[in-house]
N, C-alpha and C. Protein backbone atom coordinates (compact mmCIF):
# COMPACT_ATOMS: atom_id res chain seq x y z
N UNK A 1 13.24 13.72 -3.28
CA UNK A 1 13.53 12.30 -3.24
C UNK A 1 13.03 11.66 -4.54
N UNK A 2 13.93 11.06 -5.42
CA UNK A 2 13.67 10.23 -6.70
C UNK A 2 13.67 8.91 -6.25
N UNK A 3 12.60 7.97 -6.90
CA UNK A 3 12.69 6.65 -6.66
C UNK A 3 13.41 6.09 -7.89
N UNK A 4 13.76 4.42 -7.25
CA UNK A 4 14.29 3.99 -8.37
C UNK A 4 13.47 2.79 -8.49
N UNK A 5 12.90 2.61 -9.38
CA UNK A 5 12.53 1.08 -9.67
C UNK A 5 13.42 -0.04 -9.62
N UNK A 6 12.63 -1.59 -9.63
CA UNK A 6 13.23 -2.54 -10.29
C UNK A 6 13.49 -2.57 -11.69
N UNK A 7 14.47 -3.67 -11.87
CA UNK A 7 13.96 -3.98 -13.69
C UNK A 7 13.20 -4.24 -14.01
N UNK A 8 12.54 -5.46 -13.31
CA UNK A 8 11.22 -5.80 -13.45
C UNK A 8 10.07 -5.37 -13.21
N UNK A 9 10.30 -3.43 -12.85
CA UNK A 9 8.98 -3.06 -12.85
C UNK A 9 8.17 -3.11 -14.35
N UNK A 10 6.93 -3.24 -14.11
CA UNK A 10 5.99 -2.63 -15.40
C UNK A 10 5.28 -1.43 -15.11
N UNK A 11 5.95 -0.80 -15.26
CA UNK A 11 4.32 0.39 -14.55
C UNK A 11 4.28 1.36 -15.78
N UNK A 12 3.36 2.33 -15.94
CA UNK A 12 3.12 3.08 -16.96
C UNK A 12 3.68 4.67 -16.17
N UNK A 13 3.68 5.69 -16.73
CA UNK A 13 4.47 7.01 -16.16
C UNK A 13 3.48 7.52 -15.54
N UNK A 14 1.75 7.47 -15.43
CA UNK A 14 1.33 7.51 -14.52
C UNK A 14 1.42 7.13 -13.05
N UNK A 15 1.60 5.41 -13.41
CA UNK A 15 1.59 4.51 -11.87
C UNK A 15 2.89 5.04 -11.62
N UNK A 16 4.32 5.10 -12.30
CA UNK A 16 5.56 5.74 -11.73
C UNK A 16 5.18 6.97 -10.75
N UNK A 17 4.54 7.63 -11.54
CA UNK A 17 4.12 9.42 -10.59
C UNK A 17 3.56 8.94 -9.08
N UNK A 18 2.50 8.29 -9.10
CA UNK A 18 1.89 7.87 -8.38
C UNK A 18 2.88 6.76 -7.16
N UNK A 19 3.32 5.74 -7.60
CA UNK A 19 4.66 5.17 -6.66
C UNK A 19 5.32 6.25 -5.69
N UNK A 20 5.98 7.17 -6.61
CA UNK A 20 6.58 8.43 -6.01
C UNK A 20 6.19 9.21 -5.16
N UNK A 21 4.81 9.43 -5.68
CA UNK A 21 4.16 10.38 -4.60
C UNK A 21 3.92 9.33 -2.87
N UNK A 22 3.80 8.44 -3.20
CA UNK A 22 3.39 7.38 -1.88
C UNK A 22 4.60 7.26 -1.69
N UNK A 23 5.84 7.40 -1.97
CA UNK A 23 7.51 7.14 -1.03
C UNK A 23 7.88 8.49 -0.83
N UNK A 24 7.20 9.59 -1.97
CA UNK A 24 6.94 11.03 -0.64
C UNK A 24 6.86 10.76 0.67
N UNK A 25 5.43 10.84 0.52
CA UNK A 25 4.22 11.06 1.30
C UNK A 25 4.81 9.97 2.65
N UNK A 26 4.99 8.71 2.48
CA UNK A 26 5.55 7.85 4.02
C UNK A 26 7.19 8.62 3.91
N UNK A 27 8.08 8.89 3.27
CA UNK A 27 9.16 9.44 3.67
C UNK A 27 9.08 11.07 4.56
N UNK A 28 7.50 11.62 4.11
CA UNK A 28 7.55 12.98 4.81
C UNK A 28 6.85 12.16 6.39
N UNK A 29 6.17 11.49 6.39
CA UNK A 29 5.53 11.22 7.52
C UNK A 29 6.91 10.46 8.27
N UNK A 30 7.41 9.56 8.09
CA UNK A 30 8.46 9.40 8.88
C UNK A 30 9.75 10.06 9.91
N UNK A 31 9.92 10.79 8.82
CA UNK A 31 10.51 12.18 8.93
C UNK A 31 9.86 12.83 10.43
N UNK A 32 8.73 12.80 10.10
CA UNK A 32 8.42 13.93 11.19
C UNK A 32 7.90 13.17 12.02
N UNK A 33 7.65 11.99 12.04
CA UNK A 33 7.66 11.14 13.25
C UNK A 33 8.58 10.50 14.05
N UNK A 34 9.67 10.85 13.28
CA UNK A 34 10.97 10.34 13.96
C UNK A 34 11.32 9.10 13.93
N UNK A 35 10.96 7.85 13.37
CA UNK A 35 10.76 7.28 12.93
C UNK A 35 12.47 6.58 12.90
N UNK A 36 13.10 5.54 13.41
CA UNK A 36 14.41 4.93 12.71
C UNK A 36 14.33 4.91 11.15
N UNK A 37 16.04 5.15 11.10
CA UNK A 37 16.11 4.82 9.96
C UNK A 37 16.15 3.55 8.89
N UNK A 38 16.05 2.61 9.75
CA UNK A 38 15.76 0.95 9.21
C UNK A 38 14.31 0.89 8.99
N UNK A 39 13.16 1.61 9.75
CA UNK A 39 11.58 1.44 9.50
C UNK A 39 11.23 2.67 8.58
N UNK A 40 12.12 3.73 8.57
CA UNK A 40 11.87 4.18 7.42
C UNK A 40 12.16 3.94 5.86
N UNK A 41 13.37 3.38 5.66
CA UNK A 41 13.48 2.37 4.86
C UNK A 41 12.57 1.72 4.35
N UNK A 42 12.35 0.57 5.30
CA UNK A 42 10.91 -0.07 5.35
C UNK A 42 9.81 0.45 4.26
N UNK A 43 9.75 1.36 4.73
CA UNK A 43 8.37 1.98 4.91
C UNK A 43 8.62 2.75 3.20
N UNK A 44 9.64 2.96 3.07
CA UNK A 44 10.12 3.79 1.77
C UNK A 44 10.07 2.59 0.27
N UNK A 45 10.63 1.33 1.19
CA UNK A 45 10.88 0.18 -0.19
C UNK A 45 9.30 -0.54 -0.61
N UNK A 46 8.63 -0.69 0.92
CA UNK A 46 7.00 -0.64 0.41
C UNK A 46 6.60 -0.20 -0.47
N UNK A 47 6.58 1.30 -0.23
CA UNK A 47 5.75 2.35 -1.72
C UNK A 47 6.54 1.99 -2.62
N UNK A 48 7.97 1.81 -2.76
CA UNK A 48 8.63 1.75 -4.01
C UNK A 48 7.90 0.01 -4.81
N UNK A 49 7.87 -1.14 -3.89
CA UNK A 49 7.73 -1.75 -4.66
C UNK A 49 6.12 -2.15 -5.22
N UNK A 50 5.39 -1.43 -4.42
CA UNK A 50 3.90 -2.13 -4.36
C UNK A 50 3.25 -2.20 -5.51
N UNK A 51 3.45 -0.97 -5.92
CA UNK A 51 2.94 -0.80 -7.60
C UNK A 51 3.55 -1.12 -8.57
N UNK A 52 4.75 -1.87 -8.40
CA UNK A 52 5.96 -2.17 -9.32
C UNK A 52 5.26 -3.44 -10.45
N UNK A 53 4.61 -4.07 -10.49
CA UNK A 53 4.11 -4.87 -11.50
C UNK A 53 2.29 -4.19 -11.77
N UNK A 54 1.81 -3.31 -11.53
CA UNK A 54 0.48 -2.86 -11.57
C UNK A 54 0.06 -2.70 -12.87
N UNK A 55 0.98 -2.67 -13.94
CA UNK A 55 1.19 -3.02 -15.86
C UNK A 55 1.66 -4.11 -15.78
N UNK A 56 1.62 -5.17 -15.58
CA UNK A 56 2.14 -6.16 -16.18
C UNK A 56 1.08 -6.96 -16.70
N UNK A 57 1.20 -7.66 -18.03
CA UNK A 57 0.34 -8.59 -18.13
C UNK A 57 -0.42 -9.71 -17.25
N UNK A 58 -2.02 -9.95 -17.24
CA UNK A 58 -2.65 -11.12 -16.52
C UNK A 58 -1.95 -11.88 -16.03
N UNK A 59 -1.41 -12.72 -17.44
CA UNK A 59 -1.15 -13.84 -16.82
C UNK A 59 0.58 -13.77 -16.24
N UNK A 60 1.15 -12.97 -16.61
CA UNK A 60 2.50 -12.54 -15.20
C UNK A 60 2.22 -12.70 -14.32
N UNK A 61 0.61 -11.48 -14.11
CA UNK A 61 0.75 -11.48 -12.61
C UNK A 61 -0.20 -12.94 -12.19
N UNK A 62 -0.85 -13.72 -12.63
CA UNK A 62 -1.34 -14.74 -12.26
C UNK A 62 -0.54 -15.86 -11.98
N UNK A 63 0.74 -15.69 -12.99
CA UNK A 63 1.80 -17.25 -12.48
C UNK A 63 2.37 -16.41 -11.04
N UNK A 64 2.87 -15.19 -11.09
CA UNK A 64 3.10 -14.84 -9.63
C UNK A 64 2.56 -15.13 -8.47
N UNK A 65 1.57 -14.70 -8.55
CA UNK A 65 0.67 -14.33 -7.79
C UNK A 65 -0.12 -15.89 -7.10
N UNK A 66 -0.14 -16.43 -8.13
CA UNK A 66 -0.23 -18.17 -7.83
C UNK A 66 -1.60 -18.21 -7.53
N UNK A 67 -2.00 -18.99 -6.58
CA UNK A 67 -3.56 -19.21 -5.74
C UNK A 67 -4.35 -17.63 -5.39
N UNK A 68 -3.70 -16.25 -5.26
CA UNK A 68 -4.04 -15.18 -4.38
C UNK A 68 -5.62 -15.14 -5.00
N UNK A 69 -6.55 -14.96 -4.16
CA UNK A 69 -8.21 -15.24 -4.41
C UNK A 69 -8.73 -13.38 -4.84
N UNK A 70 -7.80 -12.65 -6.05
CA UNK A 70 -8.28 -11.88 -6.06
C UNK A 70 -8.38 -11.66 -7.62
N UNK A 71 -9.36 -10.48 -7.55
CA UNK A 71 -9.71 -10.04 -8.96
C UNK A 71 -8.37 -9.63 -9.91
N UNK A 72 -8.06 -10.13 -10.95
CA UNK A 72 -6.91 -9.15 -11.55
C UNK A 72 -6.54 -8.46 -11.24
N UNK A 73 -7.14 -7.47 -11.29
CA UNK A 73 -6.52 -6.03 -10.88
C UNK A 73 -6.01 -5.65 -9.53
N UNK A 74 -5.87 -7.63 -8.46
CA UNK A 74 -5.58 -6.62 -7.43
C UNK A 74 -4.49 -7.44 -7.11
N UNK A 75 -3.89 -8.27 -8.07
CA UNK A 75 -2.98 -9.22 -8.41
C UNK A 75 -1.48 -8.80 -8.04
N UNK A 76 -1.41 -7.49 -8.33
CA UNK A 76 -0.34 -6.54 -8.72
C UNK A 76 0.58 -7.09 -7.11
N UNK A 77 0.15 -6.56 -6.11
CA UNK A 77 0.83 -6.51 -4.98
C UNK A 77 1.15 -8.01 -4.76
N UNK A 78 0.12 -9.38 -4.40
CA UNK A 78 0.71 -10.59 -4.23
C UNK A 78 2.12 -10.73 -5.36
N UNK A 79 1.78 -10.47 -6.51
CA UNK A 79 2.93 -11.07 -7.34
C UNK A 79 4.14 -10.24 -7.35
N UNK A 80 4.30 -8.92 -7.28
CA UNK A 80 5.64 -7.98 -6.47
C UNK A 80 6.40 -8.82 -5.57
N UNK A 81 5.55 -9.29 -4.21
CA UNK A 81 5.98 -9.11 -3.22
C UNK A 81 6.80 -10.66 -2.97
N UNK A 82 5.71 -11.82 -4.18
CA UNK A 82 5.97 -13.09 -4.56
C UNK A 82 7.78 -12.59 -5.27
N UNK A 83 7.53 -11.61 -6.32
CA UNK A 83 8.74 -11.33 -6.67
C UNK A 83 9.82 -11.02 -6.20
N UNK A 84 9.54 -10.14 -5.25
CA UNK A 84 10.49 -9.44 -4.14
C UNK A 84 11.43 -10.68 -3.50
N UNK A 85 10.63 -11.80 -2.99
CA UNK A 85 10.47 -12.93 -2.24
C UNK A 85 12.03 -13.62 -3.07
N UNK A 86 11.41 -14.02 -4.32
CA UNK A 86 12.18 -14.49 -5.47
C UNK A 86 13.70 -14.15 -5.38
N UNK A 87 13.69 -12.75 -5.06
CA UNK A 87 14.96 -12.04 -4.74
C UNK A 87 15.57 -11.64 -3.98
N UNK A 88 15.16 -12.55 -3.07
CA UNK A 88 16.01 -12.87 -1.83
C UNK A 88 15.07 -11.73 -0.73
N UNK A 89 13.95 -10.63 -0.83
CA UNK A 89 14.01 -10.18 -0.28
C UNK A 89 13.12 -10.79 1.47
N UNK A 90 13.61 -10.56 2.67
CA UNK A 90 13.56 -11.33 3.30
C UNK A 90 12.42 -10.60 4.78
N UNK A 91 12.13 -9.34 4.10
CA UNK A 91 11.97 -8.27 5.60
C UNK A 91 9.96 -8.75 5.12
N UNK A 92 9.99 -9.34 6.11
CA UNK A 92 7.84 -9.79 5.86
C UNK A 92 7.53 -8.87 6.03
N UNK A 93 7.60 -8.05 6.78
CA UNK A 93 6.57 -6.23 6.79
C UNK A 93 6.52 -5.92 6.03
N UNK A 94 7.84 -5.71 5.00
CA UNK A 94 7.82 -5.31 3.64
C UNK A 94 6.90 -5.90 2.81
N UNK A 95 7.26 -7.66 2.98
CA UNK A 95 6.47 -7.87 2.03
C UNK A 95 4.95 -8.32 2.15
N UNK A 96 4.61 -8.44 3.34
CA UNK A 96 2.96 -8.54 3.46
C UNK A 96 2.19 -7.05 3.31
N UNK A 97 3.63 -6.02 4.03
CA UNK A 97 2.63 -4.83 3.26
C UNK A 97 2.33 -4.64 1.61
N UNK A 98 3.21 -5.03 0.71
CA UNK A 98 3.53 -4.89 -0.24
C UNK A 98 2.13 -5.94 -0.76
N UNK A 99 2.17 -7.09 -0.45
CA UNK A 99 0.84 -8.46 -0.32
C UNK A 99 -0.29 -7.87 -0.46
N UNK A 100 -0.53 -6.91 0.71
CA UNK A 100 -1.79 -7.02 1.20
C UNK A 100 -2.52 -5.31 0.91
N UNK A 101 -1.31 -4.80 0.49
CA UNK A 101 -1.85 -3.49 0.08
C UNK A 101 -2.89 -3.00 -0.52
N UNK A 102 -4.01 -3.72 -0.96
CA UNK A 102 -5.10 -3.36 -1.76
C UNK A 102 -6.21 -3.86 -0.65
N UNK A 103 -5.85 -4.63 -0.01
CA UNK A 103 -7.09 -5.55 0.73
C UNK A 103 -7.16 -5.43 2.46
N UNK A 104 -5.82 -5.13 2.49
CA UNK A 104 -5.54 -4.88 4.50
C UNK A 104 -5.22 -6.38 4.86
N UNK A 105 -4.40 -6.16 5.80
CA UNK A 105 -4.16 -7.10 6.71
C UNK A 105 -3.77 -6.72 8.35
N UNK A 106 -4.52 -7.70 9.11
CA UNK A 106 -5.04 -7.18 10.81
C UNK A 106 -3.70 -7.47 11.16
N UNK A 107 -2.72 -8.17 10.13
CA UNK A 107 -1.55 -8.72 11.35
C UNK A 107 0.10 -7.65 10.81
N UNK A 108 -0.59 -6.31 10.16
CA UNK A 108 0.47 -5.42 9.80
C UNK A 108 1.24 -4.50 11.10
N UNK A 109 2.02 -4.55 10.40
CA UNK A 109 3.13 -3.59 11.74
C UNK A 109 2.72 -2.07 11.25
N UNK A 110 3.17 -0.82 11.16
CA UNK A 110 3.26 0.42 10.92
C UNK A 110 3.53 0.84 9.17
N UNK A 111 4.37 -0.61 8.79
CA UNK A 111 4.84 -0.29 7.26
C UNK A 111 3.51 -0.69 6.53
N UNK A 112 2.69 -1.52 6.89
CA UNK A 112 1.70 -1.91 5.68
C UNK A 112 0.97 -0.82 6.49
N UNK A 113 0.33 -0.68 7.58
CA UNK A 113 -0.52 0.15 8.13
C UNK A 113 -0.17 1.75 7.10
N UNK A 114 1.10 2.04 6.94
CA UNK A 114 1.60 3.39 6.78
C UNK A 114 1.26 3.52 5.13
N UNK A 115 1.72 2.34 4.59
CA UNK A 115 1.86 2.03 2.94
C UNK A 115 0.13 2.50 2.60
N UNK A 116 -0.60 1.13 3.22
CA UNK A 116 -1.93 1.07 3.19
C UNK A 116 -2.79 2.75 3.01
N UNK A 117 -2.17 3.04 4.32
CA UNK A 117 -2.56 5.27 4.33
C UNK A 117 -2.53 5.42 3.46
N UNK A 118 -0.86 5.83 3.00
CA UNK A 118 -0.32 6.44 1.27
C UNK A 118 -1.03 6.42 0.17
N UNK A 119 -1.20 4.72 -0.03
CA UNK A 119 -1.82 4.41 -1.29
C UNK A 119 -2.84 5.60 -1.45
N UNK A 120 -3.92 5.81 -0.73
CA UNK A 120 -5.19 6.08 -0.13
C UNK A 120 -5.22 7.66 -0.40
N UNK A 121 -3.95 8.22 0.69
CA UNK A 121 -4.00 9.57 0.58
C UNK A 121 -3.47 10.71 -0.19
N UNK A 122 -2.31 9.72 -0.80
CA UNK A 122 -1.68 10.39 -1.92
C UNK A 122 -1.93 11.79 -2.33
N UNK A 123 -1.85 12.55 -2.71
CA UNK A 123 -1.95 13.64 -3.64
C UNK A 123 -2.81 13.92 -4.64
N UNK A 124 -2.37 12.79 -5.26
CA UNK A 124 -2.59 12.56 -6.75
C UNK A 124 -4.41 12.44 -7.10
N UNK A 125 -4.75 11.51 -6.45
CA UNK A 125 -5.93 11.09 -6.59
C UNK A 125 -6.66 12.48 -6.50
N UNK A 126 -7.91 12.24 -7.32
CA UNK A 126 -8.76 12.97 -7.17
C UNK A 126 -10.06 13.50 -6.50
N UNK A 127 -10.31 12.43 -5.84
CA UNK A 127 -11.46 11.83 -4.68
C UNK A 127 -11.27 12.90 -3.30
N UNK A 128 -12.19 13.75 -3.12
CA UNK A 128 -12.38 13.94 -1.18
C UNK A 128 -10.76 15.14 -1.22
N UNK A 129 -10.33 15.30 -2.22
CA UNK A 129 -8.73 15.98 -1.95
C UNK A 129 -9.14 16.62 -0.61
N UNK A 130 -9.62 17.35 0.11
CA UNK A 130 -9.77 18.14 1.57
C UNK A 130 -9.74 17.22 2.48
N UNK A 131 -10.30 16.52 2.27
CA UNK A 131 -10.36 15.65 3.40
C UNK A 131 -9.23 14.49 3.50
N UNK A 132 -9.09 14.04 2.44
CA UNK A 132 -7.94 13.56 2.58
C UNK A 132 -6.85 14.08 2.99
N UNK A 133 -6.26 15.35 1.88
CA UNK A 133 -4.87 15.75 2.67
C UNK A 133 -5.30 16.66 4.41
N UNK A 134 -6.26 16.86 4.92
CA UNK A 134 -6.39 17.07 6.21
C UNK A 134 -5.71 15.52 6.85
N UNK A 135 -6.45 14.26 6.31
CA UNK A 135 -6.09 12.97 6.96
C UNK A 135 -4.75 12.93 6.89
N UNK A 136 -3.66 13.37 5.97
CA UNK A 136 -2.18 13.27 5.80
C UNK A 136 -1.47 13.70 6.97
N UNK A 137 -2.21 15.10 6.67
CA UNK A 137 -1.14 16.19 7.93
C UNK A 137 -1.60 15.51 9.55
N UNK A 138 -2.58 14.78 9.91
CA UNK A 138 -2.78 14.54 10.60
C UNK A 138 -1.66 13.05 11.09
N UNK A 139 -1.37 12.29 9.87
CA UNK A 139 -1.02 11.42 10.28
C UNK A 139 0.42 10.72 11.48
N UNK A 140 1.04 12.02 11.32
CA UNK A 140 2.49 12.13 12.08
C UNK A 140 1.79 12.49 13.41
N UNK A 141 1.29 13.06 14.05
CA UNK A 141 0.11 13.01 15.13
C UNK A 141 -0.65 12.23 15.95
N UNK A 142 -1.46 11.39 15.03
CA UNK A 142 -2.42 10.20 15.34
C UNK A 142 -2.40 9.38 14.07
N UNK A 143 -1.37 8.38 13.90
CA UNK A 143 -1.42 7.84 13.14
C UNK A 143 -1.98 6.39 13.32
N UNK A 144 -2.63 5.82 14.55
CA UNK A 144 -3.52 5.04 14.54
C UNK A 144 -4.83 5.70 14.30
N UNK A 145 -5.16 6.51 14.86
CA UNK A 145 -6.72 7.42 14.59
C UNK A 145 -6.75 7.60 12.97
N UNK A 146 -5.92 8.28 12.37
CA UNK A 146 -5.52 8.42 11.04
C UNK A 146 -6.02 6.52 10.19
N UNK A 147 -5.38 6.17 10.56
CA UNK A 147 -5.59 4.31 10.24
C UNK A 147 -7.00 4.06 10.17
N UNK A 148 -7.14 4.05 11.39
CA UNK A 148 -9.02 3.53 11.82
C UNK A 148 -9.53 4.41 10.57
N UNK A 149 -9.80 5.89 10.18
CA UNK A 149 -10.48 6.15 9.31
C UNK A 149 -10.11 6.12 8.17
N UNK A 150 -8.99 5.87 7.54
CA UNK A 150 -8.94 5.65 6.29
C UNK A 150 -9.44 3.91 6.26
N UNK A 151 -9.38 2.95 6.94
CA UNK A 151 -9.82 1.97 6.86
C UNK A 151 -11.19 2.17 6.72
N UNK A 152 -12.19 2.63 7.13
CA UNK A 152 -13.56 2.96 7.81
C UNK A 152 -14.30 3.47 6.46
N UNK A 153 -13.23 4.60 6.06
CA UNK A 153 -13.47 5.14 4.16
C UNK A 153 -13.85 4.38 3.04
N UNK A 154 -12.36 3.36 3.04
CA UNK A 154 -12.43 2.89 2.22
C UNK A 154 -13.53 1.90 2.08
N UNK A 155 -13.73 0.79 3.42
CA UNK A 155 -14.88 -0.04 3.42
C UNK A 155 -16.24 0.39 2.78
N UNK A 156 -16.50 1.67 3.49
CA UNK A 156 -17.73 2.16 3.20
C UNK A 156 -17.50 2.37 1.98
N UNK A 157 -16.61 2.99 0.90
CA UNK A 157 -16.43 2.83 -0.51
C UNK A 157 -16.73 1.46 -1.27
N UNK A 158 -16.08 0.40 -0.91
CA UNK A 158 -16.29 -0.54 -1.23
C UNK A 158 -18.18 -1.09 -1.23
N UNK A 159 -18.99 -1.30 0.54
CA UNK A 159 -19.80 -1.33 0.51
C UNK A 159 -20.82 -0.64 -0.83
N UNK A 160 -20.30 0.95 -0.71
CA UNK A 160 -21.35 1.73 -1.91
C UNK A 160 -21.04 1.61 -3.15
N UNK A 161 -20.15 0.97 -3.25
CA UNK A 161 -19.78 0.36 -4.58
C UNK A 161 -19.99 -1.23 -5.13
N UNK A 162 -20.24 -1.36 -4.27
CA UNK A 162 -20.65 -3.20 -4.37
C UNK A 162 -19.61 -4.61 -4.60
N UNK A 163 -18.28 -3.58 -4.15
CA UNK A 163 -17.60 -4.46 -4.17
C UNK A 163 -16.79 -5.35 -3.38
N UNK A 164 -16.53 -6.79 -3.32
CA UNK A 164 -15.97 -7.95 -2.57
C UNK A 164 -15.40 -7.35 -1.25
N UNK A 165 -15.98 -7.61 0.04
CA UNK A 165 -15.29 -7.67 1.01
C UNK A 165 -14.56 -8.87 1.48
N UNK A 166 -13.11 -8.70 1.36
CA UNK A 166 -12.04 -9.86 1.31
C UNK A 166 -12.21 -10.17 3.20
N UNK A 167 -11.52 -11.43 3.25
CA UNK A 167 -11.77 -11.49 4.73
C UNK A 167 -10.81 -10.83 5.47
N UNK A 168 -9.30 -10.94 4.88
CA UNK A 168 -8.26 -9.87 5.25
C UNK A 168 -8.95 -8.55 5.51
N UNK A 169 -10.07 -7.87 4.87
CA UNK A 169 -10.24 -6.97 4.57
C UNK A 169 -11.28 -6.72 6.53
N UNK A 170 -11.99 -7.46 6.56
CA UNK A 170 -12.80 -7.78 7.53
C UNK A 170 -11.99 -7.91 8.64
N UNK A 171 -11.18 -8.91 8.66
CA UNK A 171 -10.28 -8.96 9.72
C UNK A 171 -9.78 -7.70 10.28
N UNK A 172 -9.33 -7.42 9.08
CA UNK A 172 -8.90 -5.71 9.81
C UNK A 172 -9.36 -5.08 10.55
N UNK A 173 -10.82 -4.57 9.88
CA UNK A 173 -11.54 -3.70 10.45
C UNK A 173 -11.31 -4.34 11.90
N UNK A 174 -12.27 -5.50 12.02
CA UNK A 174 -12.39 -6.19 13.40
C UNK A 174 -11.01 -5.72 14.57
N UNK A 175 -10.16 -6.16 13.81
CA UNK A 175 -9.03 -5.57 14.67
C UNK A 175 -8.82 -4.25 15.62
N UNK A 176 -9.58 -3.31 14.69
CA UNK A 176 -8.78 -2.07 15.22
C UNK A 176 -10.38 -1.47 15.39
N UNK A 177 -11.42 -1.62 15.11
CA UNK A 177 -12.85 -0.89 15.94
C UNK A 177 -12.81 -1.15 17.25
């Protein structure tokens, strides 16, 4: 499976690799979850667009992105999805997963929940590889159980790293412990 970008993507041939591997990775999990073909879709145009401005200059993504209360770097997804928006696109799963992809959101359906995984479990990354791709193969299985701990991961990453717990981010958790 080849993705295709927007025009307006910016991404570098890294973040491209990386896009790809996450519209793998939810196109293999769908697949074997059986999954319709309208939520796989879904679930496919997510990864395609999330990282689609993740190169773009600050202040791009800051006129996009408008008010979003986050650090630069996590700009990328509000202003996509602001973009997406722009272009008529109309499916909110898509685009709050696409939104909220760096930070979580408690009020996601399966596509940000699924996107959210991807980002996370990818391949690519270099972090925990065992444990992670154990969390992959698992996910067509228990893909809420799968959820709860990649959420649970990442927090505690964040915590040992010292960085901003968003309230989206909180909310989440709250949601699903």
């Amino acid at each position: 499976m080849t993705i295709e970008l927007p025009s307006w993507a910016q991404v570098s041939d890294k973040r491209r690799a990386h896009i790809q591997r996450v519209a793998t990775l939810l196109a293999q999990w769908a697949d074997a979850m059986g999954i319709s073909p309208d939520e796989r879709r879904d679930w496919v145009d997510a990864a395609r667009f999330h990282d689609a401005l993740r190169d773009a200059p600050r202040e791009t993504l800051r006129t996009l992105a408008g008010n979003a209360p986050y650090e630069p770097e996590m700009l990328h997804g509000p202003a996509a999805a602001e973009r997406l928006a722009n272009d008529g696109e109309q499916r909110k799963n898509v685009l709050d997963a696409i939104r909220f992809h760096t930070v979580g959101a408690p009020t996601w359906d399966r596509t940000g929940r699924g996107l959210y995984m991807a980002d996370f479990l990818e391949p690519g990354r270099s972090f925990s590889r065992e444990d992670r791709a154990f969390l992959s193969s698992q996910v067509p299985h228990d893909f809420d159980g799968v959820f709860r701990q990649v959420v649970r991961m990442r927090l505690v990453y964040a915590l040992n790293e010292g960085h901003t717990l968003f309230p989206e981010t909180v909310q989440l958790w709250n949601s699903i412990r």
